[in-house]
Protein backbone atom coordinates (compact mmCIF):
# COMPACT_ATOMS: atom_id res chain seq x y z
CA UNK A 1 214.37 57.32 58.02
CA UNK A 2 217.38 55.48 56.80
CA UNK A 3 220.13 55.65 58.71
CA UNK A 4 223.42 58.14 57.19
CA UNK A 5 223.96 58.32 53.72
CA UNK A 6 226.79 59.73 54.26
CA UNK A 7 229.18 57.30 56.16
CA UNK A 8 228.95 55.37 52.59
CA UNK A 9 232.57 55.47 50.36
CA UNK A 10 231.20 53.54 46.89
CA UNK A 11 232.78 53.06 43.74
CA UNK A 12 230.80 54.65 40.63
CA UNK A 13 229.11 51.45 40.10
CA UNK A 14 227.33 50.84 43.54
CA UNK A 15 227.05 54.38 43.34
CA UNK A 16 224.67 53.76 40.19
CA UNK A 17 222.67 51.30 42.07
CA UNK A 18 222.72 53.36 45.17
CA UNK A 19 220.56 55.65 43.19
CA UNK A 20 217.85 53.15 41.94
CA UNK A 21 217.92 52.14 45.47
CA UNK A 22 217.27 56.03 46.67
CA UNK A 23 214.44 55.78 44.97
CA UNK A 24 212.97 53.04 47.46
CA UNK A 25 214.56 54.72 50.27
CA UNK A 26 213.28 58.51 50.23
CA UNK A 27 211.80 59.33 53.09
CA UNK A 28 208.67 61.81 52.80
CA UNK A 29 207.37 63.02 56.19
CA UNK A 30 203.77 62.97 54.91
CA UNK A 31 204.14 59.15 53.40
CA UNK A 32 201.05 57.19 53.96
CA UNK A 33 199.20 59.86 55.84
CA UNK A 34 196.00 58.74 57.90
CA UNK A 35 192.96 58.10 55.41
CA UNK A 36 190.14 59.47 55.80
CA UNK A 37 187.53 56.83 57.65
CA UNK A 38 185.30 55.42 55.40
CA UNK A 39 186.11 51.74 55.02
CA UNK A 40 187.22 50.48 51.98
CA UNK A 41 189.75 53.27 49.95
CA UNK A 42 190.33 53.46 45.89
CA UNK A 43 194.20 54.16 46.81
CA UNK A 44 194.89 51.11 45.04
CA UNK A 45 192.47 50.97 42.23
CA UNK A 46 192.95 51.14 38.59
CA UNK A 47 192.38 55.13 38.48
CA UNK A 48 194.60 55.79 41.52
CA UNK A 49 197.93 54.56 42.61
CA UNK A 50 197.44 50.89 41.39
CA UNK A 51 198.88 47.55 42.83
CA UNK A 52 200.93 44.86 41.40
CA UNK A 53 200.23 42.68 38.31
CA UNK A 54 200.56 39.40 40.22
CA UNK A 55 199.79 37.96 43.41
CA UNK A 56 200.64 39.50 46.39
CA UNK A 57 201.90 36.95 49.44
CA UNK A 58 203.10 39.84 52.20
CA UNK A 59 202.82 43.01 53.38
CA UNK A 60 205.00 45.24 55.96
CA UNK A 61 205.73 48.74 57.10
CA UNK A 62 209.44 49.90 56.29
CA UNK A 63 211.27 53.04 56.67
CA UNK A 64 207.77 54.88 56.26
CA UNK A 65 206.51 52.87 53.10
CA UNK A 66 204.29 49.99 52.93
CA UNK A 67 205.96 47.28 51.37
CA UNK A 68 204.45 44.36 49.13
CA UNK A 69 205.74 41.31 48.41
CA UNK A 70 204.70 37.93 46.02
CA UNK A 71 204.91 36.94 42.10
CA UNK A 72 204.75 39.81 40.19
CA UNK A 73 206.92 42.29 37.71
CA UNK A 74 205.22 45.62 37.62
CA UNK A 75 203.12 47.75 40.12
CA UNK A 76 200.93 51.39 39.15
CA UNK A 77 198.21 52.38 37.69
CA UNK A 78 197.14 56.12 36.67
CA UNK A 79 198.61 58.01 39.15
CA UNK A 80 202.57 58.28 38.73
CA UNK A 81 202.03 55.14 36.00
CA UNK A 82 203.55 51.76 35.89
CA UNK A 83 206.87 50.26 37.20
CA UNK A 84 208.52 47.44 36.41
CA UNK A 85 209.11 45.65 40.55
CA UNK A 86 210.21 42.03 40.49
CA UNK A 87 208.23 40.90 43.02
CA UNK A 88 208.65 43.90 45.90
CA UNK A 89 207.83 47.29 45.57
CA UNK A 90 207.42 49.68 48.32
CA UNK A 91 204.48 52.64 48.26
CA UNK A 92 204.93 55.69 49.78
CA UNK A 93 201.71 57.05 50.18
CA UNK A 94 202.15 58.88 47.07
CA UNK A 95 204.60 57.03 44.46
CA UNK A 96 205.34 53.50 43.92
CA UNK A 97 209.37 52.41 44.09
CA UNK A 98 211.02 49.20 42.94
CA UNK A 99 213.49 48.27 45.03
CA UNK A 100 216.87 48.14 43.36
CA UNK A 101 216.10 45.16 41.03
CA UNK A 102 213.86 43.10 43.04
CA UNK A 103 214.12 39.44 43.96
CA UNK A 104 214.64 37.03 41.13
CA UNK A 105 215.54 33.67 39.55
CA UNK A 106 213.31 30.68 38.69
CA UNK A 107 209.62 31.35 38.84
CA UNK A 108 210.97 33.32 41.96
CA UNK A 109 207.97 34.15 44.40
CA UNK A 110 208.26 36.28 48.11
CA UNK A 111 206.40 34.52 50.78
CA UNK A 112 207.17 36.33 54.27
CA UNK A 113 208.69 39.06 54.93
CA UNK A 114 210.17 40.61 58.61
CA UNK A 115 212.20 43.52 60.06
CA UNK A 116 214.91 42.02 62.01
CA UNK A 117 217.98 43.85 63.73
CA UNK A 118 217.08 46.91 61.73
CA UNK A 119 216.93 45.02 58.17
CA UNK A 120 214.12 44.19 55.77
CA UNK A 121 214.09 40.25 55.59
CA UNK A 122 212.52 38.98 52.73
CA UNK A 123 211.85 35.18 52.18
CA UNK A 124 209.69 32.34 49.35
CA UNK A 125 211.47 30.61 46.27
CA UNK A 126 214.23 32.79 44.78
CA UNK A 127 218.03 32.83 43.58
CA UNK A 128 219.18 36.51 43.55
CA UNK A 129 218.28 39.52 45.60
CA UNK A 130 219.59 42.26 43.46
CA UNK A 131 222.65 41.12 41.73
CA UNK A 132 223.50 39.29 45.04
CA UNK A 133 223.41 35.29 45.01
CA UNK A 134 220.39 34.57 47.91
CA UNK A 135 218.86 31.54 48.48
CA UNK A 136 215.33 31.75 48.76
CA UNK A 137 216.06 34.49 51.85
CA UNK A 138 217.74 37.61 51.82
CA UNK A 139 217.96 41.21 54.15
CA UNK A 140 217.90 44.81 52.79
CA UNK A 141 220.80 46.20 54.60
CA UNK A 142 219.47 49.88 55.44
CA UNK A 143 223.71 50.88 56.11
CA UNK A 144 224.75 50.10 52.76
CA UNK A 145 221.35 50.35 50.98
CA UNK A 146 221.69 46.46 49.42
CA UNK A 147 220.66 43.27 49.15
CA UNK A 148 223.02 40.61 51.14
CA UNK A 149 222.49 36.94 51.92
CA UNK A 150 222.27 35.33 55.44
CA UNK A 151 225.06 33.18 54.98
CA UNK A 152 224.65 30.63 52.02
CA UNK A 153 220.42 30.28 52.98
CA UNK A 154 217.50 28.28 52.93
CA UNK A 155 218.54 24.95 50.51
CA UNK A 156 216.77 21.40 49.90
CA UNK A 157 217.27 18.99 46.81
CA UNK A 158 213.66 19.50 45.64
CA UNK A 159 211.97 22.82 45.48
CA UNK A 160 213.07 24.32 48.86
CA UNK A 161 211.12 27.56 49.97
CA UNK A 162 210.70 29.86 52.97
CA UNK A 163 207.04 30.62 54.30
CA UNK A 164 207.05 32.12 57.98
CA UNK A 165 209.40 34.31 59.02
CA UNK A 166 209.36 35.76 62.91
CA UNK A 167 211.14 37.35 65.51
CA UNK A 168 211.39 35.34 68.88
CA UNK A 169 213.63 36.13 71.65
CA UNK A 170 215.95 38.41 69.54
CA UNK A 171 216.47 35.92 67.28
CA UNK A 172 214.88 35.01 63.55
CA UNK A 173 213.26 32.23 63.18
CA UNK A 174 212.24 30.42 59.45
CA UNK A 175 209.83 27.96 58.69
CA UNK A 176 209.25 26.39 55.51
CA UNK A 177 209.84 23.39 53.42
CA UNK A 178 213.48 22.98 53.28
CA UNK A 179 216.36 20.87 54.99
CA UNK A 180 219.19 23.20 55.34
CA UNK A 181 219.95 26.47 56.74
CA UNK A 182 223.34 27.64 55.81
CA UNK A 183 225.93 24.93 56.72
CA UNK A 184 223.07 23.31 59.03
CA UNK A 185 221.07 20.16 58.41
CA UNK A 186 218.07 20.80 59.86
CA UNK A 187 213.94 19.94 58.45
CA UNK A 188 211.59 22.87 57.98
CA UNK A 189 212.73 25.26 60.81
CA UNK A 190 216.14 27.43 61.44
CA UNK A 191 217.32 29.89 63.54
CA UNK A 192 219.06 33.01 62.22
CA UNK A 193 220.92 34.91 64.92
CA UNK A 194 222.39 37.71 62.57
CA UNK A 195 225.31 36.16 62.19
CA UNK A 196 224.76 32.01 61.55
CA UNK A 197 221.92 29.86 61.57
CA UNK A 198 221.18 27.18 63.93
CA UNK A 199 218.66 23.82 63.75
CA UNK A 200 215.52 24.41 65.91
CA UNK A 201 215.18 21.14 68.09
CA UNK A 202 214.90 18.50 65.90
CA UNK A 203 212.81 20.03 62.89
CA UNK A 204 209.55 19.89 62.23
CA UNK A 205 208.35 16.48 60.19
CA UNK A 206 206.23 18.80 58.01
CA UNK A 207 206.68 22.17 56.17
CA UNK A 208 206.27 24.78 58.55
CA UNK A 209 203.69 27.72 57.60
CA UNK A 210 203.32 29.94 60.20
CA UNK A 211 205.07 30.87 63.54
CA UNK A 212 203.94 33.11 66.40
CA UNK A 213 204.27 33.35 70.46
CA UNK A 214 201.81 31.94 72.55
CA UNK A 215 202.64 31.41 76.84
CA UNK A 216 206.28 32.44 76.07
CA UNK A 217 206.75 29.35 73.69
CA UNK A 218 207.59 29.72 70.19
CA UNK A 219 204.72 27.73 67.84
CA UNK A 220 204.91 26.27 64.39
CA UNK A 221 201.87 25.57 62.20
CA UNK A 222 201.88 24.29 59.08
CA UNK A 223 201.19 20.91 57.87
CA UNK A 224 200.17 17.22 59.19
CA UNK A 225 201.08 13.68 57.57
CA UNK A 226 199.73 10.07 58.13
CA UNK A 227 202.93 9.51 60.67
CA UNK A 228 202.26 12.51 62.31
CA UNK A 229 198.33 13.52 62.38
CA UNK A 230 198.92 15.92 65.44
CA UNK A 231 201.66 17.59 64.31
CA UNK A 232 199.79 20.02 61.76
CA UNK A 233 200.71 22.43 65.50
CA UNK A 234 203.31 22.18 68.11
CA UNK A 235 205.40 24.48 70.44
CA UNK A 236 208.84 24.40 71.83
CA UNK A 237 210.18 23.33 74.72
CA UNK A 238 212.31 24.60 77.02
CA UNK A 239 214.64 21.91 76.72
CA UNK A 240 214.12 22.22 72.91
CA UNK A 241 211.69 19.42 71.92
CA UNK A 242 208.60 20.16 69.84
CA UNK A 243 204.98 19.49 71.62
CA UNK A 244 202.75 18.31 69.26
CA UNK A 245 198.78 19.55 69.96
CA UNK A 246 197.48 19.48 66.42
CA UNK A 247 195.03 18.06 64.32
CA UNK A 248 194.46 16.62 60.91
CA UNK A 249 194.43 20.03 59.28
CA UNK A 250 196.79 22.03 57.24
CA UNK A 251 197.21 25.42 59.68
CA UNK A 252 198.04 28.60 57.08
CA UNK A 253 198.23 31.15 60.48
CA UNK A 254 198.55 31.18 63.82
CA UNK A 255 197.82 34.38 66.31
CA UNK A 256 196.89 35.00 70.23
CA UNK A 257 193.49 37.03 71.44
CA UNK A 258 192.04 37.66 74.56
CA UNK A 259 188.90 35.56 74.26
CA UNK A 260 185.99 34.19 76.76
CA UNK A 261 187.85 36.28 79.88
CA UNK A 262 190.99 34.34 78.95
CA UNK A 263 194.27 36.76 78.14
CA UNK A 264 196.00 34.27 75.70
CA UNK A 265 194.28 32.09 73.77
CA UNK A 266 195.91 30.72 70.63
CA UNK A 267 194.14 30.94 67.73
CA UNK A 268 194.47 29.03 64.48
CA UNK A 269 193.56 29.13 60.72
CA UNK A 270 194.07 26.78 57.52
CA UNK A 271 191.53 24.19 56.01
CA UNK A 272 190.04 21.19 57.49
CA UNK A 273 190.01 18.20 55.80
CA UNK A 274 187.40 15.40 55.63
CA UNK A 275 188.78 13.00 57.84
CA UNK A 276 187.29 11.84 61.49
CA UNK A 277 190.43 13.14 63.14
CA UNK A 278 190.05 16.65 62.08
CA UNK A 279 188.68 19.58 63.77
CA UNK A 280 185.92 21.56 60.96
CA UNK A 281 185.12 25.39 60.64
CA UNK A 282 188.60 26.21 59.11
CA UNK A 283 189.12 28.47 62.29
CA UNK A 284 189.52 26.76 65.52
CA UNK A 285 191.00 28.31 69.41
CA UNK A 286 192.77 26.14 71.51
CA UNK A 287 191.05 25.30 75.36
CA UNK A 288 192.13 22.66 78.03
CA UNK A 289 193.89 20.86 75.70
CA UNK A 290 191.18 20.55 73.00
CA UNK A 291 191.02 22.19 69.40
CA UNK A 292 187.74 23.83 69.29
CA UNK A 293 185.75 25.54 66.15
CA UNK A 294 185.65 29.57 66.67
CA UNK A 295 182.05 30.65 66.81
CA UNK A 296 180.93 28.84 63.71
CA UNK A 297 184.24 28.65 61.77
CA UNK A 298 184.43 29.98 58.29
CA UNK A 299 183.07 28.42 55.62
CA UNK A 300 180.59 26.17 56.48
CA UNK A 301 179.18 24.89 53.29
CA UNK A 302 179.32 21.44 53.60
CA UNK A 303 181.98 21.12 51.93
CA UNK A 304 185.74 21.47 52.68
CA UNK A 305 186.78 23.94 50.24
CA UNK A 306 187.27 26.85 52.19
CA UNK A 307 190.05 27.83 53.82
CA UNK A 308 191.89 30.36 55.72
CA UNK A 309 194.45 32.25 54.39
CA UNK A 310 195.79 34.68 57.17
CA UNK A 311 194.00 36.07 60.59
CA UNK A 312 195.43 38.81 62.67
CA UNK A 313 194.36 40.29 66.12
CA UNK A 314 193.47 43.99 66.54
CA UNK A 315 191.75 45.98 68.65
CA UNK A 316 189.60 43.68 69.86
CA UNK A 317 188.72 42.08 66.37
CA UNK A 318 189.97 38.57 64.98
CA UNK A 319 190.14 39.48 61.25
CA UNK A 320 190.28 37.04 58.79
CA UNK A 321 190.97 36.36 55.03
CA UNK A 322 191.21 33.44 52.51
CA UNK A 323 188.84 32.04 50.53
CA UNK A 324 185.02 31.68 51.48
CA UNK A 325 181.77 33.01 51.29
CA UNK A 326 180.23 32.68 54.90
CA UNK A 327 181.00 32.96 58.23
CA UNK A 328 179.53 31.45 61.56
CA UNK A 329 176.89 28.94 62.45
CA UNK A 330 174.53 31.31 60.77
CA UNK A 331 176.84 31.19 57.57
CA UNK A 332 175.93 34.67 57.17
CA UNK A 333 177.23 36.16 53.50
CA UNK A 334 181.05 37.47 53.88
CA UNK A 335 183.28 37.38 50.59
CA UNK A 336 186.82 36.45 51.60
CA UNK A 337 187.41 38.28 54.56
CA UNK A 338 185.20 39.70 57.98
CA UNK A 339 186.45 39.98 61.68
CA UNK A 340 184.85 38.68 65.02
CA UNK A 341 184.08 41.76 67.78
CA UNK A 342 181.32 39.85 69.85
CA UNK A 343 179.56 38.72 66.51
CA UNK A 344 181.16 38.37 62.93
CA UNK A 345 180.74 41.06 60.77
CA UNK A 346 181.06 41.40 57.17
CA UNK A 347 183.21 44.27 56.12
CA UNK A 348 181.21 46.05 53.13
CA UNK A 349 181.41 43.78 49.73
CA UNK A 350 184.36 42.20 50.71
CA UNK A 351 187.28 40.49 48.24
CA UNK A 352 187.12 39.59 44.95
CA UNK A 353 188.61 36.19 45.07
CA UNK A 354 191.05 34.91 47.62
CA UNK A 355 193.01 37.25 50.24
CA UNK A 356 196.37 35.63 51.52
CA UNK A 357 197.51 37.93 53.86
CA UNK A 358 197.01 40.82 55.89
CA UNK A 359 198.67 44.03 57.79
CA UNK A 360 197.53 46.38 60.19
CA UNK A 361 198.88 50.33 60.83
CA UNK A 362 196.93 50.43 64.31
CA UNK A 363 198.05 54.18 64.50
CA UNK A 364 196.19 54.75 61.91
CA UNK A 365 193.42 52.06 62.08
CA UNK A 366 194.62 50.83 58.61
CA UNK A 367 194.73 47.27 57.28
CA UNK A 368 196.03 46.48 54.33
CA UNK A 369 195.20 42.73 52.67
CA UNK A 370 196.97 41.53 50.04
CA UNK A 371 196.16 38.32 47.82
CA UNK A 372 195.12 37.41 43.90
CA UNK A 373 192.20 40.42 44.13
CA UNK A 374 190.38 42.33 41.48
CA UNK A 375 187.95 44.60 44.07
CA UNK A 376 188.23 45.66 47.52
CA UNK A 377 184.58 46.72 48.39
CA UNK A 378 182.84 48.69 45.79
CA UNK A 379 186.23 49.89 44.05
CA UNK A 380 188.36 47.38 41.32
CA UNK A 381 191.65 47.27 42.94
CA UNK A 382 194.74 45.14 41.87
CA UNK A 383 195.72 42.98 44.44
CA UNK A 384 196.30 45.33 46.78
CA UNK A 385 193.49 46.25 49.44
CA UNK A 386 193.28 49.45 52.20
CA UNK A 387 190.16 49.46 54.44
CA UNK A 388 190.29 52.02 57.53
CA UNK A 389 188.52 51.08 60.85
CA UNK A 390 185.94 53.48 62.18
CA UNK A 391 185.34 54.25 65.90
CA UNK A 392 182.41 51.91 65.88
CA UNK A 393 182.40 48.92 63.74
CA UNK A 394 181.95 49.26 60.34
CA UNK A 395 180.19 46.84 57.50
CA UNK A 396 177.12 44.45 57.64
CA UNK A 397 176.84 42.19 60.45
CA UNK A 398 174.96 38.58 60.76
C-alpha cells in the first residue's frame, strides 16, 4: 500500500495528475490473488485481461500489482478493454493501469526495472518519465506519487542505454552501455546511492547486461571484445578492481543455485559464439575456475543461433527463457523456455517466439515471462505469460 495520501499539499495541476496516477496506485486487497494450479493461465490472452502491444523487456511486483515494462503504447484485451501505457503499465489482478504518462522520448524502450529505497526504478533508452526530463533512468516516488530523475542520469554521445539494474549492499547499481552517470565519467557501470552516483572501479570495457551477487562480490555480465576475450564476466574486488573470469560469449543473465552439493554456484546465460575460445551450450556454471556447459546447454543444434535470454533460480529449478527449441545433450523438444530439477523439463507447449525475461511470486508459485510472445502454452497471449508451479513438477520431461 502506498504510503499517506494525505501528507500531500498540491496545486490543482499535480492534483490532476495525481489522479491519473491513483489509478496506478489503488491498492485492492484481493490484487493478483493465487491462481488456481494448472500451469499455463489465459489471464493474459486475447479474451481475458490482455498484455501489451509491443515487446515486453521486464517484469516486477509493486505496491501489489505486477508491473511490465519494454516498447509498447497500449495494454488490454476483452476484459476492462484497451489502454493506451507508454511502455509501463501495472496489472492488478483485475484491471490494467497506465502509469501517469509512461516513459517516453525517442524510440524510448524500458530495459530493467528495480525497487530501491522504497521507489520503482525504471531504466533502457528514454528522455522523459512523465513530464519530468530523465535520462534513460528514472524512480516512481511512492511519497509524492511522480516520476523524478536520479540526478541528471545515464548519458553517452552515441545511443546510451541502461540494461541491469540491482541492489547491492544498499546501494543501486547500473549497467549498461553508457559513459556517464550524473556528473561522473565512468564506462558501463555506476553506482546510485539515493542521493549521487559514483564510478564503479574503473568501468567495465564492455556494455554491461546483467548484475547479480555471487560469494559476497558484486558480478557484471554482459559483453566480450577482441582486447578483452575474458571479460564477457568479472566480479569486484574488495579493493575495487574488476576480476575478469569470462569467455568469448555475450552473457544476457547471471544467477546463483545450489548445484552438485555446492551452495553457490554462479550460473550464466547468453549465446556462444563460434570461436575456439568460447564455452558452447548457451548455459554454462562456473567450477574451479573453469566455465563449464550446464547439463547439455540449450540449444544444441549445431548451430549458434540460440541464445539465452533470462534464467532465474527457484525452488530448486533453474528456469530458463530466450530463444531455442531444445534443451540438453538429448536436445529434447522445449520451445523457448523449460527449467532444470534433476533433469530438464519442458513446461507444456512452451513460447511462441522468444521470451526475454522472467519473474517469480514464490508465495504464490507464479512466474510470469515476458518477451515478443503470441502463446503461452495452449492459450494466444500477448506478450505477457503466467504459468503456476504445481507441488510436483509439471510439463513433459526428456
Amino acid at each position: 500500500m502506498l504510503k499517506d495520501y494525505g501528507r500531500l499539499n498540491i496545486s490543482k495541476l499535480s492534483l490532476f495528475f495525481s489522479i491519473i496516477a491513483l489509478t496506478f496506485l489503488i491498492t485492492i486487497d484481493a490484487s493478483i490473488s493465487a491462481p488456481s494450479p494448472k500451469g499455463w493461465t489465459d489471464i493474459f490472452s486475447d479474451t481475458q485481461y490482455g498484455g501489451p502491444n509491443g515487446e515486453v523487456n521486464a517484469i516486477t511486483e509493486y505496491n501489489n500489482a505486477v508491473i511490465v515494462a519494454g516498447e509498447f503504447d497500449s495494454v488490454g484485451g476483452s476484459l476492462g478493454g484497451t489502454i493506451s501505457a507508454n511502455n509501463i503499465a501495472a496489472f492488478d489482478g483485475s484491471a490494467w493501469h497506465s502509469i501517469d504518462t509512461g516513459i517516453t522520448g525517442t524510440e524510448a524502450m524500458i530495459n530493467a526495472m528495480v525497487e530501491y529505497d522504497g521507489d520503482l526504478i525504471v531504466a533502457g533508452s528514454f528522455s522523459f518519465a512523465g513530464s519530468v526530463e530523465a535520462n534513460n533512468i528514472a524512480k516512481w516516488n511512492s511519497w509524492t506519487a511522480g516520476w523524478e530523475p536520479l540526478g541528471t542520469g545515464i548519458r553517452a554521445d552515441y545511443d546510451p542505454a541502461v540494461y541491469a539494474l540491482f541492489v547491492f549492499d544498499g546501494e543501486l547499481y547500473v549497467g549498461g552501455s553508457f559513459t556517464d552517470a550524473g556528473t561522473v565519467v565512468t564506462d558501463n557501470i555506476a553506482k546510485w546511492d539515493g542521493a549521487s552516483w559514483s564510478a564503479v572501479g574503473a568501468g567495465r570495457p564492455n556494455p554491461v547486461h546483467c548484475l547479480t551477487e555471487w560469494d559476497d562480490k558484486l558480478v557484471a555480465g554482459g559483453a566480450f571484445s577482441a582486447a578483452y576475450p575474458t571479460s564477457s564476466i568479472a566480479y569486484l574486488e574488495e579493493d575495487s578492481s574488476w576480476r575478469n573470469i569470462g569467455f568469448v560469449g555475450l552473457v544476457r543473465s547471471l544467477t546463483t543455485m545450489e548445484y552438485e552439493g555446492e551452495d553457490d554456484i554462479l550460473i550464466a546465460g547468453g549465446q556462444s559464439f563460434p570461436s575456439p575460445d568460447t564455452v558452447e551450450g548457451n548455459l554454462w556454471y562456473y567450477h574451479s575456475g573453469d566455465w563449464i556447459e550446464f547439463e547439455g546447454g540449450i540449444g544444441r543444434e549445431g548451430t549458434y543461433t540460440a541464445k539465452v535470454k533470462d534464467i532465474l533460480f527457484y525452488n530448486d529449478k533453474l528456469i530458463v527463457t530466450g530463444d531455442f527449441h531444445v534443451v540438453g545433450e538429448k536436445e529434447s523438444p522445449a520451445d523457448n523456455i523449460a527449467y532444470w530439477q534433476g533433469k530438464w523439463n519442458r513446461m507444456d507447449e512452451g513460447l511462441g517466439a522468444e521470451g526475454f525475461t522472467l519473474y517469480i511470486n514464490s508465495n504464490r508459485r507464479t512466474l510470469y515471462v515476458g518477451g515478443d510472445i503470441y502463446y503461452t502454452g495452449d492459450y494466444y497471449t500477448e506478450n505477457l505469460g503466467q504459468y503456476v508451479f504445481r507441488n510436483s513438477p509439471p510439463g513433459r520431461t526428456d
